[in-house]
Protein backbone atom coordinates (compact mmCIF):
# COMPACT_ATOMS: atom_id res chain seq x y z
CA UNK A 1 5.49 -20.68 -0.73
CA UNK A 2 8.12 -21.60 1.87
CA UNK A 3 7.59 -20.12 5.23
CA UNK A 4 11.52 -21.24 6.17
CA UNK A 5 13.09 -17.53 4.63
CA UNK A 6 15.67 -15.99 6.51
CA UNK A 7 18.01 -13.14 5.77
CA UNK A 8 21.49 -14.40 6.43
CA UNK A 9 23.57 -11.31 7.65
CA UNK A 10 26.82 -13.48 7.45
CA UNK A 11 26.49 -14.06 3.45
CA UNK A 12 24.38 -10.41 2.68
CA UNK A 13 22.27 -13.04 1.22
CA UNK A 14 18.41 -14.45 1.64
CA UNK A 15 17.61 -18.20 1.96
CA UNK A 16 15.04 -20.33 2.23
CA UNK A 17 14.42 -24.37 2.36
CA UNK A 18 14.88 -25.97 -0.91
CA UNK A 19 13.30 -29.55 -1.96
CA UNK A 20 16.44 -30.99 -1.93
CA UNK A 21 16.56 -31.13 2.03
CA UNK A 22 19.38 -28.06 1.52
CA UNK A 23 18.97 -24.38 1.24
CA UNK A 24 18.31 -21.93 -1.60
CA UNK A 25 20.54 -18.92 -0.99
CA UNK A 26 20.08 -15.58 -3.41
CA UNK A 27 22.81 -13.11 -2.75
CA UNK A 28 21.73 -9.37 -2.53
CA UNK A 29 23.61 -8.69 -5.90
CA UNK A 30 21.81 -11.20 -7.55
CA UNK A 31 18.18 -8.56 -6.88
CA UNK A 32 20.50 -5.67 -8.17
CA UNK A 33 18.98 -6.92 -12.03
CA UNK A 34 15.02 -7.43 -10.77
CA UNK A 35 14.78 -4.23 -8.90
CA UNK A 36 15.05 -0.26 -9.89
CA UNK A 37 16.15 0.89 -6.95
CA UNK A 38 19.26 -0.36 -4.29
CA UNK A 39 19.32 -4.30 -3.18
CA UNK A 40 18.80 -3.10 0.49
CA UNK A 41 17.74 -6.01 2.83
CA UNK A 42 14.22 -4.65 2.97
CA UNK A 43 13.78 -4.44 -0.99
CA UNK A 44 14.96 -8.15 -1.23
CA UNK A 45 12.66 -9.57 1.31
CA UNK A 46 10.22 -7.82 0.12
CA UNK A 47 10.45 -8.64 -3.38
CA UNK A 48 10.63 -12.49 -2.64
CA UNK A 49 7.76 -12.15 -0.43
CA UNK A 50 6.01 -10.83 -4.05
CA UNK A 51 7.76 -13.30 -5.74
CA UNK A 52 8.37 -16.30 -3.68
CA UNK A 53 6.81 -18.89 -6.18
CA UNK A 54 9.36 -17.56 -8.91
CA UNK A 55 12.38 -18.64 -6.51
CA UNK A 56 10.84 -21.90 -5.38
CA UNK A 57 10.52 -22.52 -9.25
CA UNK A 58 13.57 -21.79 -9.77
CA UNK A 59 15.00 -23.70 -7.26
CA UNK A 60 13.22 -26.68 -7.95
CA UNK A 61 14.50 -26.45 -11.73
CA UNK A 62 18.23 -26.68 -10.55
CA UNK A 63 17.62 -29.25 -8.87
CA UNK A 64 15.93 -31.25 -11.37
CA UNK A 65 18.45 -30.58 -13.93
CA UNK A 66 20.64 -32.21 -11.49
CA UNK A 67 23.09 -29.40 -10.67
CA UNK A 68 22.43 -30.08 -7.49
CA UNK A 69 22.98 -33.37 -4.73
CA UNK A 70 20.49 -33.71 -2.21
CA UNK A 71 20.79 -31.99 0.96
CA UNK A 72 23.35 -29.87 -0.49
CA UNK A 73 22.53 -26.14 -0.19
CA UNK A 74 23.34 -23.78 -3.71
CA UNK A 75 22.48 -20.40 -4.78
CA UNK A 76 20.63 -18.87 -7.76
CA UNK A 77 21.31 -16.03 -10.15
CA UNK A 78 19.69 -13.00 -11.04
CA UNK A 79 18.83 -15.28 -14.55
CA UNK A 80 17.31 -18.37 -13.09
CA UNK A 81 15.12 -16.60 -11.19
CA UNK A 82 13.81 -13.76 -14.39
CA UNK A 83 13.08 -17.05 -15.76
CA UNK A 84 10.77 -18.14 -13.57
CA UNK A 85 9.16 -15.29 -13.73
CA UNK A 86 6.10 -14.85 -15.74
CA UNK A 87 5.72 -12.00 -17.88
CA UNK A 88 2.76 -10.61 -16.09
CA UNK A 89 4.95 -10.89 -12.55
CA UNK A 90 7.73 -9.15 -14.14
CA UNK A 91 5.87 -6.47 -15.77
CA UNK A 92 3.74 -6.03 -12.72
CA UNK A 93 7.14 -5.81 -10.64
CA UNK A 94 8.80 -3.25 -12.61
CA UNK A 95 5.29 -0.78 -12.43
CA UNK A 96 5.24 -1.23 -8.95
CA UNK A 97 9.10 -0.41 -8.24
CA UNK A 98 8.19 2.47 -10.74
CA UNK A 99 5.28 4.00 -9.02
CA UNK A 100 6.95 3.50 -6.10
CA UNK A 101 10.23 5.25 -6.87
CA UNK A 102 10.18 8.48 -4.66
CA UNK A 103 12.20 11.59 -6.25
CA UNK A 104 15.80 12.01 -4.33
CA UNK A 105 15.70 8.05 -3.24
């Protein structure tokens, strides 16, 4: 998994090094449809530090289907990365936000 994630305050967005030689950028929204609670900073970061192979697959998968130039940075969707996901990651993802859902949060 990349080490190179940062959280960009400037585009409320995360990124990290693509394979391309450009950068991956996920906007906050874009977690809104992977997680049961608010997109805050925290929950994003955290759920691509769960996830991080799922992104990088789904990165790498744009690319390939040329969408994207080399060196050129582009952003994913809420979609492209669900489908990187394997079944076992999602389901695992959504118990976890479950059990960790606090009453009044």
């Amino acid at each position: 998994m990349s080490n190179d994630m940062i959280w960009r305050d400037d585009l409320d967005a995360l990124q990290f090094a693509a394979e391309n030689g450009g950068n991956c950028i996920v906007h906050r929204r874009a977690f809104r449809a992977m997680l049961r609670k608010p997109p805050m900073q925290h929950n994003c970061i955290e759920f691509y530090e769960q996830h991080g192979a799922a992104f990088e697959t789904a990165a790498k998968a744009k690319i390939n289907n040329g969408g994207v130039p080399e060196g050129s940075n582009f952003h994913l969707n809420s979609r492209q990365i669900r489908n990187s996901l394997t079944r076992w990651d999602w389901q695992r993802s959504c118990m976890t936000n479950l059990v960790n859902d606090k009453t009044g949060d």
